[in-house]
Protein backbone atom coordinates (compact mmCIF):
# COMPACT_ATOMS: atom_id res chain seq x y z
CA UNK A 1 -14.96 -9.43 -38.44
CA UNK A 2 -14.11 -10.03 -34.91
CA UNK A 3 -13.78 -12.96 -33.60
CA UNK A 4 -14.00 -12.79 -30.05
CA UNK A 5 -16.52 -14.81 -27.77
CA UNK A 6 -19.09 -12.59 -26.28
CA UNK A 7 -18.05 -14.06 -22.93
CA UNK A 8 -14.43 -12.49 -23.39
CA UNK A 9 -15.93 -9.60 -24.69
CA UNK A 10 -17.90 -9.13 -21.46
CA UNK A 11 -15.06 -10.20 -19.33
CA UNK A 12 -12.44 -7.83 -20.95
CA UNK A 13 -15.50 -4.87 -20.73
CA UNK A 14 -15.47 -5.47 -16.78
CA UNK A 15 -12.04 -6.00 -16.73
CA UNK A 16 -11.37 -2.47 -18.28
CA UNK A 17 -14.18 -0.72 -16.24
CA UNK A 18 -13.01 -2.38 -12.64
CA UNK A 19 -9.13 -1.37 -13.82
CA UNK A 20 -9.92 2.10 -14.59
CA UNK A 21 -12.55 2.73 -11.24
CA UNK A 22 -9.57 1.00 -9.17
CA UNK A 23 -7.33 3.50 -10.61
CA UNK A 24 -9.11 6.51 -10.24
CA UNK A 25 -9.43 6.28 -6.38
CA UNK A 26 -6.41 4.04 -5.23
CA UNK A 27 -3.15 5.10 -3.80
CA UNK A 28 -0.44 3.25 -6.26
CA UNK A 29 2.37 4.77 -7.66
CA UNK A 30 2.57 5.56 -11.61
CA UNK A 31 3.16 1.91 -13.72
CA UNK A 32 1.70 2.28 -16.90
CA UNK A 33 2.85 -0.81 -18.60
CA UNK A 34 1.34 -3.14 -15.69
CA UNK A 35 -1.83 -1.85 -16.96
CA UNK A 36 -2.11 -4.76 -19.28
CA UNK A 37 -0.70 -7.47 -17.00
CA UNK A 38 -3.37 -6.35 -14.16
CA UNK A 39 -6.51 -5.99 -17.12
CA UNK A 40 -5.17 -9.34 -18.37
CA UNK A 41 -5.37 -10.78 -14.82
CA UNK A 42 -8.77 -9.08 -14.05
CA UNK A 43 -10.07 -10.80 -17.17
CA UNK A 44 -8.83 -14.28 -16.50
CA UNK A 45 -10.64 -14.18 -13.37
CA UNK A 46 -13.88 -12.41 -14.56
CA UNK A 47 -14.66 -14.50 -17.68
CA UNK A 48 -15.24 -18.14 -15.64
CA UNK A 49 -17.82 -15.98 -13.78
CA UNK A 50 -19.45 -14.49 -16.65
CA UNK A 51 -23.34 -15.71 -17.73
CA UNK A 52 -23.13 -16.58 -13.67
CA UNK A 53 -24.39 -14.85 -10.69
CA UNK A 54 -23.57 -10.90 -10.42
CA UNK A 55 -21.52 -11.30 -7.34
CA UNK A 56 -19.26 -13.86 -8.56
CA UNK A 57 -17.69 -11.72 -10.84
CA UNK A 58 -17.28 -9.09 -7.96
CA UNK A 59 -15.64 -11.82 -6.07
CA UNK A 60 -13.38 -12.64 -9.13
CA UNK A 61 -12.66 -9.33 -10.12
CA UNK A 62 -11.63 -8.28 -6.35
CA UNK A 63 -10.09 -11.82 -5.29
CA UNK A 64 -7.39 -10.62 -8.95
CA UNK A 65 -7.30 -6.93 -7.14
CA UNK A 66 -6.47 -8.11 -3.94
CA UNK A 67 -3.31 -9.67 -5.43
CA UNK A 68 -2.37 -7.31 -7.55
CA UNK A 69 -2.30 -5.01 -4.04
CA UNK A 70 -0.15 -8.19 -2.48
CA UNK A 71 2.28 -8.11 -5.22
CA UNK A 72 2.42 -4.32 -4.84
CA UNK A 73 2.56 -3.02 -1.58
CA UNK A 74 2.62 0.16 -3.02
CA UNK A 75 -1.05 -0.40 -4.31
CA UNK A 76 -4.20 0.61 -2.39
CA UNK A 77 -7.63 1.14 -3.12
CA UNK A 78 -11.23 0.22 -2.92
CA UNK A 79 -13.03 -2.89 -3.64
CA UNK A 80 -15.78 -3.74 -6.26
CA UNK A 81 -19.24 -3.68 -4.80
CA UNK A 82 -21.15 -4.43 -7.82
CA UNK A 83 -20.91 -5.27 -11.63
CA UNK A 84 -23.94 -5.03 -13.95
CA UNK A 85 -22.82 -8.08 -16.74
CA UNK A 86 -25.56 -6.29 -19.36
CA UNK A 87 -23.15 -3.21 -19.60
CA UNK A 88 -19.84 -4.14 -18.15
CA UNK A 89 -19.99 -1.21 -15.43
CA UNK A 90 -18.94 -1.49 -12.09
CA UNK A 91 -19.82 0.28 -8.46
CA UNK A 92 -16.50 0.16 -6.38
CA UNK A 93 -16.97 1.01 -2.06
């Protein structure tokens, strides 16, 4: 049985969607093992904001991209426009 909190459940859910839209139309160079560290990040932000108001996850979620892209100069892409908690997807712009 797992054990996990629906709340990090939910959080790591966004967290994986946001990582994997980000991916798919940034400009960043190959890291796979930051994958973890930034979907680690992503959820430490998101889950405070989860059970809350839609667009304070997206504020979360791109407040942990935007420095991810500081650390990373390297790393570009687009920013998360809106997250829909029931499901965990995400709409990036």
């Amino acid at each position: 049985m797992n054990e996990t909190p629906d709340l990090d459940r939910a959080a790591r859910a966004i967290a994986e969607n946001v990582y994997a839209a980000f991916c798919r139309q940034a400009t960043m160079p190959a890291h796979p093992l930051e994958e973890q560290t930034v979907v680690t990040r992503l959820v430490e932000a998101i889950r405070p904001q989860v059970g809350g108001a839609p667009g304070a996850i997206v504020e979360a979620a791109n407040a942990a991209l935007s420095a991810w892209e500081q650390r990373d100069p390297d790393v570009r892409g687009p920013r998360v426009v809106a997250v829909d908690p029931a499901d965990g997807s995400v709409t990036l712009g």
